[in-house]
C-alpha atoms as a PDB file:
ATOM      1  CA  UNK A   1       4.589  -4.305 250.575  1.00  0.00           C
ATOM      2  CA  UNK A   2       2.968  -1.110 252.318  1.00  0.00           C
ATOM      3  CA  UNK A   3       2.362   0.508 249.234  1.00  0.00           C
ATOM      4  CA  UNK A   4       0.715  -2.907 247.759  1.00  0.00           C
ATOM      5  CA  UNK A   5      -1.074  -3.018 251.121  1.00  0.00           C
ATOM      6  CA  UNK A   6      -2.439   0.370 250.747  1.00  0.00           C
ATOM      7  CA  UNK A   7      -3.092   0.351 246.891  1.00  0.00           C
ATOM      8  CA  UNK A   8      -4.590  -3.482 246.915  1.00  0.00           C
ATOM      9  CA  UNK A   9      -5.596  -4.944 249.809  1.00  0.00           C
ATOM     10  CA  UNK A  10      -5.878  -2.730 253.078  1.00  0.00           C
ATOM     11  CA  UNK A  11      -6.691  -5.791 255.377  1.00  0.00           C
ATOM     12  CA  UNK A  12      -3.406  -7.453 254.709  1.00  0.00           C
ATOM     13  CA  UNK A  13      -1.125  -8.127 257.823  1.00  0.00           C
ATOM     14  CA  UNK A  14       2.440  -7.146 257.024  1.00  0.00           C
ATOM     15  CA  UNK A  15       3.843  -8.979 260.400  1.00  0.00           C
ATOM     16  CA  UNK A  16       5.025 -11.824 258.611  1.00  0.00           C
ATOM     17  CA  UNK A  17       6.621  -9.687 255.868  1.00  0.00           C
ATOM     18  CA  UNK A  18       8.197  -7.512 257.898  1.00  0.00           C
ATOM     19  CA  UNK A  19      10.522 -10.209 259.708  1.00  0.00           C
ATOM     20  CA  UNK A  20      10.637 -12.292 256.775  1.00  0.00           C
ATOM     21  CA  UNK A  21      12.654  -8.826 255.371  1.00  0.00           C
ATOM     22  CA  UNK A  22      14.339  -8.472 258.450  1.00  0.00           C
ATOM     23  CA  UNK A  23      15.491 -11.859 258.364  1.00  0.00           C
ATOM     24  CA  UNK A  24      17.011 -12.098 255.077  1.00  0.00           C
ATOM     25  CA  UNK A  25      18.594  -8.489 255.395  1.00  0.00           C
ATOM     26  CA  UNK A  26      20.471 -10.364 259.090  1.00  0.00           C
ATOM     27  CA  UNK A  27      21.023 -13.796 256.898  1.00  0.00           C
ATOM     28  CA  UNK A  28      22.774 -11.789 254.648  1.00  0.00           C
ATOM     29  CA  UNK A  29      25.212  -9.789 256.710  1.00  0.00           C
ATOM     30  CA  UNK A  30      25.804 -13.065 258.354  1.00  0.00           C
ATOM     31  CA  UNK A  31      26.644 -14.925 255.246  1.00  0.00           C
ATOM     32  CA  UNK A  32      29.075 -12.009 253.986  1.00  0.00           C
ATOM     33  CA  UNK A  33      30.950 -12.501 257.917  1.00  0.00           C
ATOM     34  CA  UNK A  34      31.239 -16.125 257.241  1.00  0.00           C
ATOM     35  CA  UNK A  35      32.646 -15.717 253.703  1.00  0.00           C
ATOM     36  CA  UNK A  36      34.780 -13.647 254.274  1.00  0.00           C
ATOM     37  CA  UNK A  37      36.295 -15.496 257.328  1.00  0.00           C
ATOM     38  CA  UNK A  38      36.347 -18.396 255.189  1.00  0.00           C
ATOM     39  CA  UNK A  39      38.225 -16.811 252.853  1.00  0.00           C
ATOM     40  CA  UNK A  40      40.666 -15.329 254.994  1.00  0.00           C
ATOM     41  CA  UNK A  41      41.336 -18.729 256.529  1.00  0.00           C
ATOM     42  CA  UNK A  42      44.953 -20.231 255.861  1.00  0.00           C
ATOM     43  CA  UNK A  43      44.493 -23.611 253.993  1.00  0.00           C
ATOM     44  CA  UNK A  44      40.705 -21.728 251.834  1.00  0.00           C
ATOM     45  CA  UNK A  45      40.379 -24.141 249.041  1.00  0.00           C
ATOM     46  CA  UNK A  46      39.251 -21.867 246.012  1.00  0.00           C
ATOM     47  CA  UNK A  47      38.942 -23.936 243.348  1.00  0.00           C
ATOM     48  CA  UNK A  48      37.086 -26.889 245.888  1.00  0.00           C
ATOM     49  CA  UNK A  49      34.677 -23.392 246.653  1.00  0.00           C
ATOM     50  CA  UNK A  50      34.183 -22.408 243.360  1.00  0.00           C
ATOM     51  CA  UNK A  51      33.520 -25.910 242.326  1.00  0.00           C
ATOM     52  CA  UNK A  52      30.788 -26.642 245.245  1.00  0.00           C
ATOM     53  CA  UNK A  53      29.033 -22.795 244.030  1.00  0.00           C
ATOM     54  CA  UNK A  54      28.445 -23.576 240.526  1.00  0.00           C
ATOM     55  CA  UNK A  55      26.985 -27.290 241.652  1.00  0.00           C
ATOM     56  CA  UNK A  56      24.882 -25.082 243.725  1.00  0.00           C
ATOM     57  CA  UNK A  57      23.418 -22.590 241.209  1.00  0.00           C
ATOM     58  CA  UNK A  58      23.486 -25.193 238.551  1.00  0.00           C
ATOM     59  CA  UNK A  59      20.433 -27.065 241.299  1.00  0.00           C
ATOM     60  CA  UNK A  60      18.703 -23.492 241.503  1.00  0.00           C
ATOM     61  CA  UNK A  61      18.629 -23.341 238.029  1.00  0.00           C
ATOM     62  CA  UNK A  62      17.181 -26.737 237.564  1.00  0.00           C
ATOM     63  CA  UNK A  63      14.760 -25.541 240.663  1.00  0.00           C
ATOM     64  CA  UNK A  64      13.457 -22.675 238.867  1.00  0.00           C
ATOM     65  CA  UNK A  65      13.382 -23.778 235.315  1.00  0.00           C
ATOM     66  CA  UNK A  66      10.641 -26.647 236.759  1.00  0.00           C
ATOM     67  CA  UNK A  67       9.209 -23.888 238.876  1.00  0.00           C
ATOM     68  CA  UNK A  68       8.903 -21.930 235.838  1.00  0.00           C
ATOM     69  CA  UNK A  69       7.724 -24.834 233.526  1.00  0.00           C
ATOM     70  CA  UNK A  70       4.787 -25.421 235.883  1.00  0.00           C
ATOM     71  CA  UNK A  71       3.994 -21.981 236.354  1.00  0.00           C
ATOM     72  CA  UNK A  72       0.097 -21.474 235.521  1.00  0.00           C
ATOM     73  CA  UNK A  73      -0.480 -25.361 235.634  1.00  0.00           C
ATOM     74  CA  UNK A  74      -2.340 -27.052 238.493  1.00  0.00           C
ATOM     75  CA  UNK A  75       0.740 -29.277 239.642  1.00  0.00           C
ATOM     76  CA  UNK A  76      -0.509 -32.490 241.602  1.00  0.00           C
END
């Protein structure tokens, strides 16, 4: 984003960016701790995870697919 800032638009404020970065970089340590505790956890249902993932992506897809479908088009 500094380099876009620089190049593009000088009088672009980069506070939001910044933490927004920060705050995915944290989110995703957080969510590897969590996983992996989860995983370690006596009883970890696999197949029960692996099943509730792909329902998961299969709803991002679906997201971006109409995201992308729209993309260009004035959407009401």
């Amino acid at each position: 984003m500094r380099i876009f800032k620089q190049r593009e638009l000088p009088q672009l404020p980069l506070g939001f960016w910044t933490w927004h970065d920060h705050l995915k970089d944290t989110h995703a340590a957080h969510t590897d701790d969590e996983m992996e505790t989860a995983f370690a956890a006596p009883g970890f249902d696999e197949e029960g995870f692996l099943t509730g993932a792909r329902a998961v992506l299969d709803a991002l897809r679906v997201l971006w697919m109409g995201l992308m479908a729209t993309r260009g088009r004035k959407v009401a």
